[in-house]
N, C-alpha and C. Protein backbone atom coordinates (compact mmCIF):
# COMPACT_ATOMS: atom_id res chain seq x y z
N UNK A 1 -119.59 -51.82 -239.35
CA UNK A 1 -120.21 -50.59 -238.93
C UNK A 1 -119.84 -50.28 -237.48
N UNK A 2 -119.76 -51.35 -236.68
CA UNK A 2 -119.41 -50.94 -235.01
C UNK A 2 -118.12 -50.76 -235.34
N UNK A 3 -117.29 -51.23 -235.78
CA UNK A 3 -115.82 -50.43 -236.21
C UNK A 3 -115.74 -49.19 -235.90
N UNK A 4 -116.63 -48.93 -237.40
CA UNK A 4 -116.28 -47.23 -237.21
C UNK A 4 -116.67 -46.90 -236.61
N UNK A 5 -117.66 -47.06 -235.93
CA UNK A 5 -118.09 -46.41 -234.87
C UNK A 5 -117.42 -45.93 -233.46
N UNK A 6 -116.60 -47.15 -232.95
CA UNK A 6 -115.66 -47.29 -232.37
C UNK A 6 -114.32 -46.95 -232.79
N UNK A 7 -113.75 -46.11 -233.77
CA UNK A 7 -112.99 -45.88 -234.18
C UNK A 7 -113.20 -43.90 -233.84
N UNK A 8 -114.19 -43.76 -235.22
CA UNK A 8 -115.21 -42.44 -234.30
C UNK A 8 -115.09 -41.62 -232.82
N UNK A 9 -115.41 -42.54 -231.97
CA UNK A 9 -115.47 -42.47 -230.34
C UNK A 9 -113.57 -42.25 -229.72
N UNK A 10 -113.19 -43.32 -230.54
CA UNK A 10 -111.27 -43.19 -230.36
C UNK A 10 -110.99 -41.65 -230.77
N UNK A 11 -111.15 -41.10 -231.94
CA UNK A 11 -110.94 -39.88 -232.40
C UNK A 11 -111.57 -38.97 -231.21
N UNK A 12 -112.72 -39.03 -231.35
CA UNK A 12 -113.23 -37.76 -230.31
C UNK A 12 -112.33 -37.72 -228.62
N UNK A 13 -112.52 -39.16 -228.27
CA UNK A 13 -111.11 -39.00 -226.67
C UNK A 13 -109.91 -38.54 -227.00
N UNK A 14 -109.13 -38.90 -228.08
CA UNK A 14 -108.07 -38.18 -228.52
C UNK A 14 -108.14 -36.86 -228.65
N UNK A 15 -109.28 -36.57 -228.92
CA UNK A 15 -109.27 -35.07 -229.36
C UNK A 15 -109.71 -34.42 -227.76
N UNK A 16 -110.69 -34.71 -227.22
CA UNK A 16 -110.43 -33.94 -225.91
C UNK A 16 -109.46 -34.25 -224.94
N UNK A 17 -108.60 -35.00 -224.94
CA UNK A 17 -107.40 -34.96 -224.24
C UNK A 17 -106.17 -34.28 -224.55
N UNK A 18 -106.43 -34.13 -226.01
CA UNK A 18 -105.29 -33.24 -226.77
C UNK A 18 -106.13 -31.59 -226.27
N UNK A 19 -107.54 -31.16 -226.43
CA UNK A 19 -107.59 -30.27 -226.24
C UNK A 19 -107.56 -29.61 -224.25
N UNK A 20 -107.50 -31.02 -223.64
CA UNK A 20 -107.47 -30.68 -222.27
C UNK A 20 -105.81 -30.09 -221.84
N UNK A 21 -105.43 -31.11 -222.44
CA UNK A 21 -103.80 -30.74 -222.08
C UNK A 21 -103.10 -29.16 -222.50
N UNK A 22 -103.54 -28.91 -223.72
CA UNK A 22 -103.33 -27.45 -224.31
C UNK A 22 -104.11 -26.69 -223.29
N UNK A 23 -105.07 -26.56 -223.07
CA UNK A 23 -106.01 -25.88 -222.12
C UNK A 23 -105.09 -25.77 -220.40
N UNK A 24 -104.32 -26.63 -220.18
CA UNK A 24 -103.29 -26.71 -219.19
C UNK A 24 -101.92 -25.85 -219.59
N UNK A 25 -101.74 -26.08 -220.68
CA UNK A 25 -100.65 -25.40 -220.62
C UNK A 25 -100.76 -23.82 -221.12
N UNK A 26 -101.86 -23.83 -221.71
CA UNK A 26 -102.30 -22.28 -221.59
C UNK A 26 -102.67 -21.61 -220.61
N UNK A 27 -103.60 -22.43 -219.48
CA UNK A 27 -103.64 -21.61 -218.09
C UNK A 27 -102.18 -21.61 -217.41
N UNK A 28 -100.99 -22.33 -217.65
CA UNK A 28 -99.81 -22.08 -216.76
C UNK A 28 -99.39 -20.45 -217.42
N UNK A 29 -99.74 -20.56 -218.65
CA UNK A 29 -99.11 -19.50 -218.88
C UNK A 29 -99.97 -18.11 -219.06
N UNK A 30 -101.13 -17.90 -219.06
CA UNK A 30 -101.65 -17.42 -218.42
C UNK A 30 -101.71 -16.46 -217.02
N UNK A 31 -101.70 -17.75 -216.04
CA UNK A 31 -101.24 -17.48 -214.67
C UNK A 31 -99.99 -16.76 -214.79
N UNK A 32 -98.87 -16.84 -215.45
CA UNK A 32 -97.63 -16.69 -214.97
C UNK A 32 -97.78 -15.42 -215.68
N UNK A 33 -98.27 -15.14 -216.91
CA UNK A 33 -98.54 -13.13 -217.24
C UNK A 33 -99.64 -12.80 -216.12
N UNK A 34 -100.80 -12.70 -216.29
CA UNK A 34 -101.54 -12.34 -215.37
C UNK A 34 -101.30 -12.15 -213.95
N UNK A 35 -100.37 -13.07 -213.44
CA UNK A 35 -99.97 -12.83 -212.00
C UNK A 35 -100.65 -13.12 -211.04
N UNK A 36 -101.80 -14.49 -211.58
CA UNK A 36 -103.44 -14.73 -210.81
C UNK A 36 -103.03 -15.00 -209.69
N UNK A 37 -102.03 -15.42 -208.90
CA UNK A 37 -102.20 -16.15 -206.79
C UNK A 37 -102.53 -14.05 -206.57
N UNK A 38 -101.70 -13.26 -207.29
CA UNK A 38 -101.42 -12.00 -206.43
C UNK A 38 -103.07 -11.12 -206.90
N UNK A 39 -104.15 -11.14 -208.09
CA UNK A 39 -104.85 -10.67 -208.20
C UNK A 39 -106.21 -11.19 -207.23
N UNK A 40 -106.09 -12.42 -207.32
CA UNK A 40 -107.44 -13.68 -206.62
C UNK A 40 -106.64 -13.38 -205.60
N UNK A 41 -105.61 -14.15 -204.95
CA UNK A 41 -105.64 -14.84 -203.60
C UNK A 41 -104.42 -13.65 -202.83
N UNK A 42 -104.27 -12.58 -203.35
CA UNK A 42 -103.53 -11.37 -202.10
C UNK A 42 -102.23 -11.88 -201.80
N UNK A 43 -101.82 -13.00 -203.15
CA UNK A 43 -100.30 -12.85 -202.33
C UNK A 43 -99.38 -11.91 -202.85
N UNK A 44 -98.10 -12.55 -202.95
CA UNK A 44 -96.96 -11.43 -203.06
C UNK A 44 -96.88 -11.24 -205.03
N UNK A 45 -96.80 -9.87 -205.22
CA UNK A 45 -96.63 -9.97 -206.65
C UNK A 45 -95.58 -10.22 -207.02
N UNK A 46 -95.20 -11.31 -208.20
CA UNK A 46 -93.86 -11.88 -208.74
C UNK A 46 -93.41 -11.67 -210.30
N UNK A 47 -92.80 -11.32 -210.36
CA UNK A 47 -92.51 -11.13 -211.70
C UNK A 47 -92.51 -12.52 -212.83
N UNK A 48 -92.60 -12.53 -214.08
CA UNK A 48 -92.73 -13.22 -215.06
C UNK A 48 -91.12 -14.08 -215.57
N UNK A 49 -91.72 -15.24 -214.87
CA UNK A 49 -90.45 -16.15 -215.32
C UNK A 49 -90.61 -16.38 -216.34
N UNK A 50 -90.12 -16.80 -217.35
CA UNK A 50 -90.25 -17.49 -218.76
C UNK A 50 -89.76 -18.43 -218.60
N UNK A 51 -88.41 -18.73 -218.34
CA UNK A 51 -88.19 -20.27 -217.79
C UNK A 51 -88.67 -21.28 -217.20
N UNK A 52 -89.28 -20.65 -216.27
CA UNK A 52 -90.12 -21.15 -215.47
C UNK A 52 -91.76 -21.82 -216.04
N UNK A 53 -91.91 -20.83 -216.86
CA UNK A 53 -93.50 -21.34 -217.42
C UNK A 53 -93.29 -21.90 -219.07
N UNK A 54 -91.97 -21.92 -219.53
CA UNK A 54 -91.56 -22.93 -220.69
C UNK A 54 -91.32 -24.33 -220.19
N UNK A 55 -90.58 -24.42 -218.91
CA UNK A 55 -90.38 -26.27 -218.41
C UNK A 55 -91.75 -26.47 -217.90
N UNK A 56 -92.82 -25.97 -217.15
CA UNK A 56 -94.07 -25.89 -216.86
C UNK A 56 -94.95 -26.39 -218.10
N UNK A 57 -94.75 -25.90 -219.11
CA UNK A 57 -95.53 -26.08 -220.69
C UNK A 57 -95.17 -27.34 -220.79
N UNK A 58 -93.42 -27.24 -221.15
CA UNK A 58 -92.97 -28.49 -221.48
C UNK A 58 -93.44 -29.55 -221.11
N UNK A 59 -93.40 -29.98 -219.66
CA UNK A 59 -93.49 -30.98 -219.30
C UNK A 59 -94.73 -31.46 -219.30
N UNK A 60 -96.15 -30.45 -219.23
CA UNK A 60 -97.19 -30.63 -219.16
C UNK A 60 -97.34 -31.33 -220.55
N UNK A 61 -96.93 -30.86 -221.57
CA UNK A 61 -97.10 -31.52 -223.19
C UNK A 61 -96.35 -32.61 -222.89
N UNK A 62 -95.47 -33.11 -222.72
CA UNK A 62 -94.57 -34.14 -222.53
C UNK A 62 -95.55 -35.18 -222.19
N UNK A 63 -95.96 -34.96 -220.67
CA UNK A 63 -96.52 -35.95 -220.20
C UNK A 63 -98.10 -36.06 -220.89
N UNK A 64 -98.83 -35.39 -220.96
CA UNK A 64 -100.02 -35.09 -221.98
C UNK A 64 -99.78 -35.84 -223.50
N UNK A 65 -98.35 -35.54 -224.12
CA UNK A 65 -98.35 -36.71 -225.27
C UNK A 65 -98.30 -38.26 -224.88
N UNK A 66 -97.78 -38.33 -223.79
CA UNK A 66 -97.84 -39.67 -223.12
C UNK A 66 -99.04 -40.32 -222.98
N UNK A 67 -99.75 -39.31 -222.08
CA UNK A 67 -101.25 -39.71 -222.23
C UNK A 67 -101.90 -40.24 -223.28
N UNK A 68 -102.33 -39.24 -224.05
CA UNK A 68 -102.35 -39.20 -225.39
C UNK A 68 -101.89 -40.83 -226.35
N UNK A 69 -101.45 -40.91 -226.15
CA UNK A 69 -100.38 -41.83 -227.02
C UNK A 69 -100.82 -43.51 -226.54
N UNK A 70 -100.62 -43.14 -224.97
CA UNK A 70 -101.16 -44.51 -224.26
C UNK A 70 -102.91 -44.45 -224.61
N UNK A 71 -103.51 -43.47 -224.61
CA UNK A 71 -104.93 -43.88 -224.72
C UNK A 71 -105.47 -44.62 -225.73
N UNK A 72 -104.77 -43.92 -226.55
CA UNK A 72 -104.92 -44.47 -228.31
C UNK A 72 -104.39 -45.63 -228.16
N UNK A 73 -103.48 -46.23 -228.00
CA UNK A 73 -103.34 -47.62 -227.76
C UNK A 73 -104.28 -48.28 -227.18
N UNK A 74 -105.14 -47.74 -226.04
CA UNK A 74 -105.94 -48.67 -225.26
C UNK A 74 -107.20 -49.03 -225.92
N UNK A 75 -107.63 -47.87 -226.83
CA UNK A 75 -108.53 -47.58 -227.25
C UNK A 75 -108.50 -49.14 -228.42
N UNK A 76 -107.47 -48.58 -229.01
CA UNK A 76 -106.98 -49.96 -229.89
C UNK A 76 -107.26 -50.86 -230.04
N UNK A 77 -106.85 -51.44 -228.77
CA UNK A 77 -106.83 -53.04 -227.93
C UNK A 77 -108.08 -52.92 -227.90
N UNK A 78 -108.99 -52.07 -226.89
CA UNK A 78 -110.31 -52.58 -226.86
C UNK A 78 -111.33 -52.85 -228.30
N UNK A 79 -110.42 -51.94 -228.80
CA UNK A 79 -111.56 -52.13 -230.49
C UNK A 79 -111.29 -53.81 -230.55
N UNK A 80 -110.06 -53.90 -230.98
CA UNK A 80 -109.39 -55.10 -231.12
C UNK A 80 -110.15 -56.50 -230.69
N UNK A 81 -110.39 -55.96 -228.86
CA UNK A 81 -110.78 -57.08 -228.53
C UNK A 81 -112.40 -57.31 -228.36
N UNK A 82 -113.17 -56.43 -228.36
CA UNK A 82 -114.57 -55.66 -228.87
C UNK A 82 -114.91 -57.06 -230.65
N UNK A 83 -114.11 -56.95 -230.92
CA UNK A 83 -114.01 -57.73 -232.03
C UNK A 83 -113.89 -58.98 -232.44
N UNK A 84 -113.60 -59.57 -231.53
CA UNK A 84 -113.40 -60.92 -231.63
C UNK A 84 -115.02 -61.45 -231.49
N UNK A 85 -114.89 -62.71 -231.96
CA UNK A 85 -116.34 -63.84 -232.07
C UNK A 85 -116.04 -64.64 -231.60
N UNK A 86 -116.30 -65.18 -229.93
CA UNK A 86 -116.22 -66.52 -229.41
C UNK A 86 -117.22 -67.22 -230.29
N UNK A 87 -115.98 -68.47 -230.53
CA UNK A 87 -116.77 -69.69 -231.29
C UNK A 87 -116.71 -71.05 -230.53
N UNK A 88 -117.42 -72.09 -230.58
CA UNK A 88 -117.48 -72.95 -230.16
C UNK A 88 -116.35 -74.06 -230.81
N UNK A 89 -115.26 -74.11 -230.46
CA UNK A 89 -114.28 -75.13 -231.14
C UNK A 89 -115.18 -76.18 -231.43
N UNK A 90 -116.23 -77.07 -231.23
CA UNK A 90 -116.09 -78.42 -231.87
C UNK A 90 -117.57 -78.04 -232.72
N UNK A 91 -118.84 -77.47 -232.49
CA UNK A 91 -119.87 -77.31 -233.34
C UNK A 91 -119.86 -76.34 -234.35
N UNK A 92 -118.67 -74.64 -234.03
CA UNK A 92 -118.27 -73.70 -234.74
C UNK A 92 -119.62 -72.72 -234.83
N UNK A 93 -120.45 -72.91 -233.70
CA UNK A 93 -121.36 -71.71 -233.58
C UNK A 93 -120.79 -70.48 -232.61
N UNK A 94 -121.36 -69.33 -232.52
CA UNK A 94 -120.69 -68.10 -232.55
C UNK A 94 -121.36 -68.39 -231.22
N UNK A 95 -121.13 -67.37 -230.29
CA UNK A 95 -121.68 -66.81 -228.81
C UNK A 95 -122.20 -65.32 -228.76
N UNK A 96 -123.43 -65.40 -228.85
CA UNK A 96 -124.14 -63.87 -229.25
C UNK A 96 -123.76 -62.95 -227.67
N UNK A 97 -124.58 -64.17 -226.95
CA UNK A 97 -124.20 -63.46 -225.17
C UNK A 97 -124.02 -64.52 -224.39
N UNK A 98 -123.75 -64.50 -223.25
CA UNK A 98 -123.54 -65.54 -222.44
C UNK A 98 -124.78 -66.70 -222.39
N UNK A 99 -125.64 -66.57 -222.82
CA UNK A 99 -126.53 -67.74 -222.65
C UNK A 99 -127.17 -68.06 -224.16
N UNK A 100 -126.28 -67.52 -225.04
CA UNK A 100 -126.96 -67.74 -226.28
C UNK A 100 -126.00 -67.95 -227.50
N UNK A 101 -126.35 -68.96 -227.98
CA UNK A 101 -125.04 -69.17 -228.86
C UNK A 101 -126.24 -69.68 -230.64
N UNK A 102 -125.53 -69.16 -231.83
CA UNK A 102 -125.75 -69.64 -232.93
C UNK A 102 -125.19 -69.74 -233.85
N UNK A 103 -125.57 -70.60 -235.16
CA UNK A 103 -124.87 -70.89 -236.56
C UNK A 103 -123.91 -69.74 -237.21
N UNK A 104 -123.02 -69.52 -237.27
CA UNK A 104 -121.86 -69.14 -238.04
C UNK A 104 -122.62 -68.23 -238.97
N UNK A 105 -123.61 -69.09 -240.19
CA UNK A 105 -124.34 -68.69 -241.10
C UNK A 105 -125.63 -68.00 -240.69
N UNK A 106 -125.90 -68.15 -240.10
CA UNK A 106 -127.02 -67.59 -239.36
C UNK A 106 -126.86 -65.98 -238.73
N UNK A 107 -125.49 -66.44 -237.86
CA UNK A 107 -125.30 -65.07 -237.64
C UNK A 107 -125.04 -64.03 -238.52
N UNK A 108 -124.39 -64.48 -239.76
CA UNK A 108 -123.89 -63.56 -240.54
C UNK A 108 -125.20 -63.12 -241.19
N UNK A 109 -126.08 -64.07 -241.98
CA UNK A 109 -127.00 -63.81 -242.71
C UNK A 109 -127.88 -62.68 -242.06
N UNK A 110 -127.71 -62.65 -241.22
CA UNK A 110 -128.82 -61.68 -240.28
C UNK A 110 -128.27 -60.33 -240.22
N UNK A 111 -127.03 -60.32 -240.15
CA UNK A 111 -126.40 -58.87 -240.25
C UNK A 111 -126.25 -58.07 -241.19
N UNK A 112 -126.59 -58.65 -242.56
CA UNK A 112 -125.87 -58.69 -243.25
C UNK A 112 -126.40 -58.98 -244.87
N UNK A 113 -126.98 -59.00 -245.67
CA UNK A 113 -126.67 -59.87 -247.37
C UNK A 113 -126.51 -60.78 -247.54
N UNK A 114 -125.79 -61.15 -246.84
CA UNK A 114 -124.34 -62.38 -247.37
C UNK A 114 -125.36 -64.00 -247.48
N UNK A 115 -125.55 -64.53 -248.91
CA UNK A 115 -126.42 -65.62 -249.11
C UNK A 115 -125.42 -66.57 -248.45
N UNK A 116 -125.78 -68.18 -248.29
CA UNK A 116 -124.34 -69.21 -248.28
C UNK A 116 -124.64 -69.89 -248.87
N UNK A 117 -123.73 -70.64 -249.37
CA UNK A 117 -123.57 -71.72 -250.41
C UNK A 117 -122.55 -73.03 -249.61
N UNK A 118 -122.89 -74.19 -249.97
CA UNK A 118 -121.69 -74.65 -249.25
C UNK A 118 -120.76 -75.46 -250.47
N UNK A 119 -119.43 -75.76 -249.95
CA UNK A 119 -118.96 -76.39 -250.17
C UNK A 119 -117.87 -77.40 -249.32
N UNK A 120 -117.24 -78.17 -250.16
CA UNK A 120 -116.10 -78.58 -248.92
C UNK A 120 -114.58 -78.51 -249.31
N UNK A 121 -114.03 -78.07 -248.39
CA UNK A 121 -112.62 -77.99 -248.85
C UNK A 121 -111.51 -78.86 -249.21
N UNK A 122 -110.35 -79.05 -249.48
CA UNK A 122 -109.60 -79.62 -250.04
C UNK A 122 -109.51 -80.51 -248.32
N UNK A 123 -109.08 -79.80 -247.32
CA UNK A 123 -108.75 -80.52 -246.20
C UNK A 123 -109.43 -81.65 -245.68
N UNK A 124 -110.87 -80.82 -245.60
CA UNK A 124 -112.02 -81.50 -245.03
C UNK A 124 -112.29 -83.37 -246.27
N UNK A 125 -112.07 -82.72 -247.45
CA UNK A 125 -111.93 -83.95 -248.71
C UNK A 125 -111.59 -84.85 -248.06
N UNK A 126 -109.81 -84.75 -247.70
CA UNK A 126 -108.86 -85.52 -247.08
C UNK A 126 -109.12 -86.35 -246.00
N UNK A 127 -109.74 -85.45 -244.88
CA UNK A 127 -110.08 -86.02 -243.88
C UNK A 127 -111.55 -86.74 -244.03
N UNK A 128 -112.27 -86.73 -244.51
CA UNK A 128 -113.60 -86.86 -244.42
C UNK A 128 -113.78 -87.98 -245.48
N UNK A 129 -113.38 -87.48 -247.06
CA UNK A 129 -113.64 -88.31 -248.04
C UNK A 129 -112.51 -88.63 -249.01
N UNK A 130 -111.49 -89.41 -248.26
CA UNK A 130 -110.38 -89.85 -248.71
C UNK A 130 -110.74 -90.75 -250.54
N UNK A 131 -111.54 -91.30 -250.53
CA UNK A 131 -112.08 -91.81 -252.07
C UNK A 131 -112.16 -90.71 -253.02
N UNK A 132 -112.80 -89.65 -252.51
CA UNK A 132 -112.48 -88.50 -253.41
C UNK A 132 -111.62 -87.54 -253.86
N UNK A 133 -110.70 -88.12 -252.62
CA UNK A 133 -109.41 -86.71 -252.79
C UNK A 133 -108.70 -87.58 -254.23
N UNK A 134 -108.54 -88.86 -253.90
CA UNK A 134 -107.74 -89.29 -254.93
C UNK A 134 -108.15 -91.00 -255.39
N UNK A 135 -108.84 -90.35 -256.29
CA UNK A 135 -109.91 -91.33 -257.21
C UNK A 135 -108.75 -92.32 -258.02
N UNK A 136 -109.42 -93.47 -258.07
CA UNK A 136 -108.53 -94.33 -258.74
C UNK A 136 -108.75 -94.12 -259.98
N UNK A 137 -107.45 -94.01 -260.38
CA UNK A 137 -108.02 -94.30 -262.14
C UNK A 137 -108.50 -95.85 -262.39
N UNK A 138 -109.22 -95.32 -263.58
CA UNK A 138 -109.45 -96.81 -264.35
C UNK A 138 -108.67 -97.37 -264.89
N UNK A 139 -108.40 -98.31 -264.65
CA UNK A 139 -107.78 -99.12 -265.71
C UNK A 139 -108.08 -99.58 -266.95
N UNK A 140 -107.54 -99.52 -267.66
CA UNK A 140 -107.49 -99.79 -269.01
C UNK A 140 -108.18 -101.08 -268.94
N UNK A 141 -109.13 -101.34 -269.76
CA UNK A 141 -110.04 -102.47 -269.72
C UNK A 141 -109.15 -103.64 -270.57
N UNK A 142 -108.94 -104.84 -270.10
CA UNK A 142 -107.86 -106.08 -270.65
C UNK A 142 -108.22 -106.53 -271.92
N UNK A 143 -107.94 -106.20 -272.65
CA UNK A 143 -108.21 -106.81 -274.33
C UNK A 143 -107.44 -107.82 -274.32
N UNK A 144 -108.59 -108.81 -274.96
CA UNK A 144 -108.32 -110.55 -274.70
C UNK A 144 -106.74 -110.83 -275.85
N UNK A 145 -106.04 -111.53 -275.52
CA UNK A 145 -104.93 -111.48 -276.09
C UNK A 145 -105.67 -112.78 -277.45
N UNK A 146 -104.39 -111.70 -278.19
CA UNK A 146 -105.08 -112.57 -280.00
C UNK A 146 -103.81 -113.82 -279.81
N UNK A 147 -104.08 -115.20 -280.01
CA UNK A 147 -102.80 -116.55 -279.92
C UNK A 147 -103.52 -116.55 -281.13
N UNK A 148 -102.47 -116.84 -281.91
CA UNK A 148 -102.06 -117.42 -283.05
C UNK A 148 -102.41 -118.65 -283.37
């Protein structure tokens, strides 16, 4: 659920940075019909470059997809790393916050449905209960030999 949530939040920054950047390149061009320094600020009136306010666009989108592009990546990573569960390598309890740490099962059960059951694995067998990984057979019980 914090996923999406955080996924959610990624969409919406994407989306006002995509709509900030357009909003830039519509006031360049804007400015450049309107003629705004000569209506607001009394300077000299200039005629309408188009060249001028197409590399202006351009580059503003250019670098704006850059933006764009890098945020979403960052956004990423942080989900990414937002995500991880410090665990305790040798007891394998989780770290809720810095001064609080609990059971694996515990944590989950609480979030969550999820009953547990245990079992043990093939590895743990090996290491732990070598008699069980590989049980001796029986031997054939010795039937007393018949002499003649």
């Amino acid at each position: 659920m914090n996923n999406h949530k955080n996924k959610t939040i990624a969409k919406r920054v994407i989306w006002w940075h995509t709509i900030g950047i357009l909003f830039m390149a519509t006031v360049t061009w804007v400015t450049e019909i309107l003629d705004i320094p000569y209506v607001l600020l009394g300077g000299p009136s200039t005629p309408i470059n188009w060249r001028e306010s197409i590399f202006e666009s351009l580059a503003i989108i250019i670098v704006g997809a850059l933006i764009v592009r890098h945020t979403y990546k960052l956004l990423n990573r942080l989900n990414y790393l937002e995500n991880m569960m410090p665990a305790c390598a040798s007891c394998q309890q989780v770290r809720i916050d810095p001064e609080f740490w609990q059971s694996v099962e515990k944590f989950i059960k609480e979030r969550s449905k999820t009953e547990f059951t245990h079992g043990i694995c093939p590895d743990c067998i090996e290491k732990y209960y070598p008699e069980l990984a590989h049980p001796e057979k029986p031997s054939p019980a010795k039937k007393p030999l018949n002499v003649l």
